[in-house]
C-alpha atoms as a PDB file:
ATOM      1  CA  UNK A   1      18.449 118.588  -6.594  1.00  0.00           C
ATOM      2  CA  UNK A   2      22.225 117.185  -7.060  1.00  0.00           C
ATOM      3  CA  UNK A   3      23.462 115.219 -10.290  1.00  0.00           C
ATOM      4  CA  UNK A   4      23.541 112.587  -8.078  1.00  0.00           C
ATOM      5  CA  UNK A   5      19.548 112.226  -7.310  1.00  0.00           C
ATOM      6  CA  UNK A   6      18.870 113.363 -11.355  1.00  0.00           C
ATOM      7  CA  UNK A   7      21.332 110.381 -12.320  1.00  0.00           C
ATOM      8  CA  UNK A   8      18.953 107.987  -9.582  1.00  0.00           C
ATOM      9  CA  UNK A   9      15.816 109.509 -10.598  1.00  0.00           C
ATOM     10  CA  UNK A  10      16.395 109.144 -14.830  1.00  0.00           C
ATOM     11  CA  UNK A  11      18.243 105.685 -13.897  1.00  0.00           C
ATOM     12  CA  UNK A  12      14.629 104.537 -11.683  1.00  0.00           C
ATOM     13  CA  UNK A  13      12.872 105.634 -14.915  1.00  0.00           C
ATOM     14  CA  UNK A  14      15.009 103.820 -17.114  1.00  0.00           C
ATOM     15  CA  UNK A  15      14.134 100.730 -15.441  1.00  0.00           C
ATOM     16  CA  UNK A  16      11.243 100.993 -15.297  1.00  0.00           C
ATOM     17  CA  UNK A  17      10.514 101.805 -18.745  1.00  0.00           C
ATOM     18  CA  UNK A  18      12.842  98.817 -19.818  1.00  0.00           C
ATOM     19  CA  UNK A  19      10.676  96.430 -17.305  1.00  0.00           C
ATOM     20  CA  UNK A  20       7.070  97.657 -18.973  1.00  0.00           C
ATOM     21  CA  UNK A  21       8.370  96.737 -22.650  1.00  0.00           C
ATOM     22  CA  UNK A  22       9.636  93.422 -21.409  1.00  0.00           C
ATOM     23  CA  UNK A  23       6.438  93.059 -19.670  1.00  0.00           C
ATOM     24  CA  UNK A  24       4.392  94.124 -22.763  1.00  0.00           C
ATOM     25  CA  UNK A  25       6.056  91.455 -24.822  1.00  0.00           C
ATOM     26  CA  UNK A  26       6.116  88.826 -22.116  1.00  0.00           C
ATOM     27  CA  UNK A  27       2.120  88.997 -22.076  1.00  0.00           C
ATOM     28  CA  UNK A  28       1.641  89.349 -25.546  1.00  0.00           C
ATOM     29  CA  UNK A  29       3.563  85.914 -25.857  1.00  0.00           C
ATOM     30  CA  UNK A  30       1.986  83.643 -22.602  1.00  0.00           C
ATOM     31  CA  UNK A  31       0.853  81.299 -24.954  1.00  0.00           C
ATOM     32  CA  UNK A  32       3.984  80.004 -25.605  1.00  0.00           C
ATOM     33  CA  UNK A  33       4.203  79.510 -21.656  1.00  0.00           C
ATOM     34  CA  UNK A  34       1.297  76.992 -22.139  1.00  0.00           C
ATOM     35  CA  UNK A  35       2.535  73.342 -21.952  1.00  0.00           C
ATOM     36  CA  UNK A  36       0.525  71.279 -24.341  1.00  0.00           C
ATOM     37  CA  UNK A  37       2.099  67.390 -24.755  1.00  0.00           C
ATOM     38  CA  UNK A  38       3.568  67.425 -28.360  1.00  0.00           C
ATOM     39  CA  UNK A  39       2.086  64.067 -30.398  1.00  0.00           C
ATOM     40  CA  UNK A  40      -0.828  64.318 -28.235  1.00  0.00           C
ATOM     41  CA  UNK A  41      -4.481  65.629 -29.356  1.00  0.00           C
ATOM     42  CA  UNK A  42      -5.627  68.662 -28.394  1.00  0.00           C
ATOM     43  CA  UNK A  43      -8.885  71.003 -28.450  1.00  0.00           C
ATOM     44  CA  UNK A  44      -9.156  74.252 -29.867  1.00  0.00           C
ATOM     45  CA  UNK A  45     -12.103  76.526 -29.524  1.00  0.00           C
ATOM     46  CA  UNK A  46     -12.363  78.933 -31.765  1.00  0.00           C
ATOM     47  CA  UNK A  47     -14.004  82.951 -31.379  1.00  0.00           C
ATOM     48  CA  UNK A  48     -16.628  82.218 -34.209  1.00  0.00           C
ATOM     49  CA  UNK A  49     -17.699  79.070 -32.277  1.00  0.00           C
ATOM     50  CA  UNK A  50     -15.667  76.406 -34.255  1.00  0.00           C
ATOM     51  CA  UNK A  51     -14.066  73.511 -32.254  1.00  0.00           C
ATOM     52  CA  UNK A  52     -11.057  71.792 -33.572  1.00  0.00           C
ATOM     53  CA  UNK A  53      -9.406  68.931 -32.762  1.00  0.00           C
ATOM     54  CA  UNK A  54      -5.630  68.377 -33.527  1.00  0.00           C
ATOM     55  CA  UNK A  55      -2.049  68.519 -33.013  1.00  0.00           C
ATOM     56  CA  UNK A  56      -0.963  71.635 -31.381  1.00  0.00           C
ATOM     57  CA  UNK A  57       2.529  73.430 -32.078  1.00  0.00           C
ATOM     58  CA  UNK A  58       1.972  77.189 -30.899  1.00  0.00           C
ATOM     59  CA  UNK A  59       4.272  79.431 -32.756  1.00  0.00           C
ATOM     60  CA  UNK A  60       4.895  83.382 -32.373  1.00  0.00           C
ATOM     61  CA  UNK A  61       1.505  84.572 -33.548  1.00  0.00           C
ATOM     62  CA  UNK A  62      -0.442  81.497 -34.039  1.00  0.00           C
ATOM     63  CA  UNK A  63      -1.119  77.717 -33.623  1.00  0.00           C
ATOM     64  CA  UNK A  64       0.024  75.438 -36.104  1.00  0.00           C
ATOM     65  CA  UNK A  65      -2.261  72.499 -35.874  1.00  0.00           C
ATOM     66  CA  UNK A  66      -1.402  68.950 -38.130  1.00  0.00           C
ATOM     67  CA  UNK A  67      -4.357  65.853 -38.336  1.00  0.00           C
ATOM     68  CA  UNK A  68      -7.023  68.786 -37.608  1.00  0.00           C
ATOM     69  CA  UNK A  69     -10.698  67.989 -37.180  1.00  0.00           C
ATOM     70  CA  UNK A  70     -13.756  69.901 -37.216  1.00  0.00           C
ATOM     71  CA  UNK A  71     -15.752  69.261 -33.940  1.00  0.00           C
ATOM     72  CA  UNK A  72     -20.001  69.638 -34.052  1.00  0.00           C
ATOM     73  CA  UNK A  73     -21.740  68.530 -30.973  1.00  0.00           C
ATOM     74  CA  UNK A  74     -25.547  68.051 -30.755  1.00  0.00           C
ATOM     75  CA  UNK A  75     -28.083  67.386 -28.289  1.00  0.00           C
ATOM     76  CA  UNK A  76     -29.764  64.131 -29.372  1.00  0.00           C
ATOM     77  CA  UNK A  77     -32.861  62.747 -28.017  1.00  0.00           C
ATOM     78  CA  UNK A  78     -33.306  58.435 -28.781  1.00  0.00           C
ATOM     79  CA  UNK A  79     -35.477  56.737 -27.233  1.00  0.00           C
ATOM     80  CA  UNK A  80     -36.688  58.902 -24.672  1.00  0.00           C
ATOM     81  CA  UNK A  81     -33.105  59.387 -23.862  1.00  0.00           C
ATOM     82  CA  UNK A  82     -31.112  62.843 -24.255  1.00  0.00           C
ATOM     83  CA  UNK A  83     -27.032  62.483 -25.308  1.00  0.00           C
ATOM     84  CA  UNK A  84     -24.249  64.190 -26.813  1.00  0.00           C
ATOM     85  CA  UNK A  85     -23.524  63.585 -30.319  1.00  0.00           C
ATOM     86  CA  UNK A  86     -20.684  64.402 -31.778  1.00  0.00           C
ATOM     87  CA  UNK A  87     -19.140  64.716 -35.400  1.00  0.00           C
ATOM     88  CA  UNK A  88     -15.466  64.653 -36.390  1.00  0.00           C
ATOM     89  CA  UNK A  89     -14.762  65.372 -39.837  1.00  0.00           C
ATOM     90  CA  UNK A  90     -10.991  65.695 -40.904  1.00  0.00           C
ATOM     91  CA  UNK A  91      -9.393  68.343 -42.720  1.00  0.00           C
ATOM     92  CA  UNK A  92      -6.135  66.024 -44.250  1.00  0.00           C
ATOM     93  CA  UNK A  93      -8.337  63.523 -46.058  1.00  0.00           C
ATOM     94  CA  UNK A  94     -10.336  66.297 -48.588  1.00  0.00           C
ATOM     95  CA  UNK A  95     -13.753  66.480 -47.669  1.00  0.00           C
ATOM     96  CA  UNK A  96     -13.476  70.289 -46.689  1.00  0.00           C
ATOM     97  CA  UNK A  97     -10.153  70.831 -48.172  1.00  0.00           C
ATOM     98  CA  UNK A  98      -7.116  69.143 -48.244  1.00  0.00           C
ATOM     99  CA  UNK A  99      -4.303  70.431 -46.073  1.00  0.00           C
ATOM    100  CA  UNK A 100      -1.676  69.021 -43.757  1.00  0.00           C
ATOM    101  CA  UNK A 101      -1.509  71.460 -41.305  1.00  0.00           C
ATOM    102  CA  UNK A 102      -3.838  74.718 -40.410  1.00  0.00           C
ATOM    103  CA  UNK A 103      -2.433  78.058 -39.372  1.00  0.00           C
ATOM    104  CA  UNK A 104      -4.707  79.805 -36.627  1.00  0.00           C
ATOM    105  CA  UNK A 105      -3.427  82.850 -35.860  1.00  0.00           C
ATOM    106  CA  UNK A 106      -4.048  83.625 -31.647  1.00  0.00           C
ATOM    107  CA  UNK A 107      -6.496  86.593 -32.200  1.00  0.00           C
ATOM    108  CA  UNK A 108      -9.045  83.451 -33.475  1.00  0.00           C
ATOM    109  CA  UNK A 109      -8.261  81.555 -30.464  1.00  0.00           C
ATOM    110  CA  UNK A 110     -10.578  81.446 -27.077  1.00  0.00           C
ATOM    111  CA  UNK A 111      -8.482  78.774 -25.781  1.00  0.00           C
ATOM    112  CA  UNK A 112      -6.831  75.254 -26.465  1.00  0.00           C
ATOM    113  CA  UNK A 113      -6.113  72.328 -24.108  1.00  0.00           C
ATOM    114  CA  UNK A 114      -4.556  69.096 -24.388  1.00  0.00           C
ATOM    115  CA  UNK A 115      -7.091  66.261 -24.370  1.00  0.00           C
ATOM    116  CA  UNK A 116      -6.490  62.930 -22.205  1.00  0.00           C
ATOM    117  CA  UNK A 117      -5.980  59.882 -24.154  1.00  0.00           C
ATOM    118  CA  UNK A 118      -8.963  58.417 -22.250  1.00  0.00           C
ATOM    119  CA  UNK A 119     -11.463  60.855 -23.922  1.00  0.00           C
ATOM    120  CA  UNK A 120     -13.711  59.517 -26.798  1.00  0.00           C
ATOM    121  CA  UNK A 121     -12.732  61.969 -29.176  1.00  0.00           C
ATOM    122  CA  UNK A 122      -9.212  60.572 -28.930  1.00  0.00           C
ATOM    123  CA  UNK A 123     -10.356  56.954 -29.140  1.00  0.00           C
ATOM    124  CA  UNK A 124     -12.481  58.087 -32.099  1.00  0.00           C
ATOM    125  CA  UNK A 125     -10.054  60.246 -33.763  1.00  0.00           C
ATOM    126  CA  UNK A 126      -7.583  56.832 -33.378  1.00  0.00           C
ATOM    127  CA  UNK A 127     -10.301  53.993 -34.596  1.00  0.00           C
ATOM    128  CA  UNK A 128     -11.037  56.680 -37.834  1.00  0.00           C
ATOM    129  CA  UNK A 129      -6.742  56.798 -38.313  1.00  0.00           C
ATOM    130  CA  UNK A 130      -6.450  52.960 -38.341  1.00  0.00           C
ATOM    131  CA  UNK A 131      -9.633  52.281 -40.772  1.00  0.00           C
ATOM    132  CA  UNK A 132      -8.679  55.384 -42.599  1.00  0.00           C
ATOM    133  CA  UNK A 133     -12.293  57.049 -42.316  1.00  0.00           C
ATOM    134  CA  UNK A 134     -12.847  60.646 -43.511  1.00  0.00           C
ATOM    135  CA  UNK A 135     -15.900  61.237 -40.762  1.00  0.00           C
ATOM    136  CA  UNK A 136     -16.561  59.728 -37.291  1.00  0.00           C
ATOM    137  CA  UNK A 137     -19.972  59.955 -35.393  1.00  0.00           C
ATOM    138  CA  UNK A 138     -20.549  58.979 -32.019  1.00  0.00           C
ATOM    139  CA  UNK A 139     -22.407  55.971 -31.408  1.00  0.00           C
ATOM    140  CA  UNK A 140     -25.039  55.033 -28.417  1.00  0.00           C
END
């Protein structure tokens, strides 16, 4: 082979060892590709089963999440009638502990979406803000 193929050949690996580090990172950091409306309330499930409910600012290695919730749905049965309960209990007002924010760091995370402004958690999570209620339950 001439200096001229070696010099293509080491330049082709090059590249491509440049392009699979980039790529490496780029993956390991597609959650901060994920759009999530800031202000807005979002859902977080968690790997140990745990849903939270909050304000989502995804960082390097985690979420940062401000006005968080704790989120426990049941299956109720009233009246010969089977619905979803549903429990919000807030982390900023001190009945778990008191904290502003929550750090989550991604390995903890099975996913998080933004929730629509329709949704009853939202309305809930509003009507406890305004009346200044630690706890919200759904009601029939």
């Amino acid at each position: 082979m001439n200096n001229k193929a070696v010099a293509a050949i080491a330049g082709a690996l090059i590249l491509v060892a440049v392009v699979l580090v980039w790529g490496a990172g780029e993956i390991k950091s597609l959650h901060t590709l994920a759009t999530v409306p800031e202000g807005e309330y979002s859902m977080i499930y968690l790997t140990n089963g745990e849903t939270y409910v909050g304000k989502v600012k995804p960082k390097a290695s985690y979420l940062e999440v401000t006005e968080g919730n704790l989120l426990a749905i049941s299956n109720v049965v009233k009246g010969g009638k089977a619905f979803l309960d549903y429990r919000l209990t807030s982390f900023n007002k001190g009945v778990l502990w008191k904290s502003e924010r929550l750090v989550i760091n991604f390995d903890s995370v099975v996913f998080y979406a933004p929730l629509l402004k329709s949704s009853e958690v939202v309305k809930a999570l509003e009507r406890a803000q305004k009346a200044g209620v630690v706890e919200e339950t759904a009601t029939e």
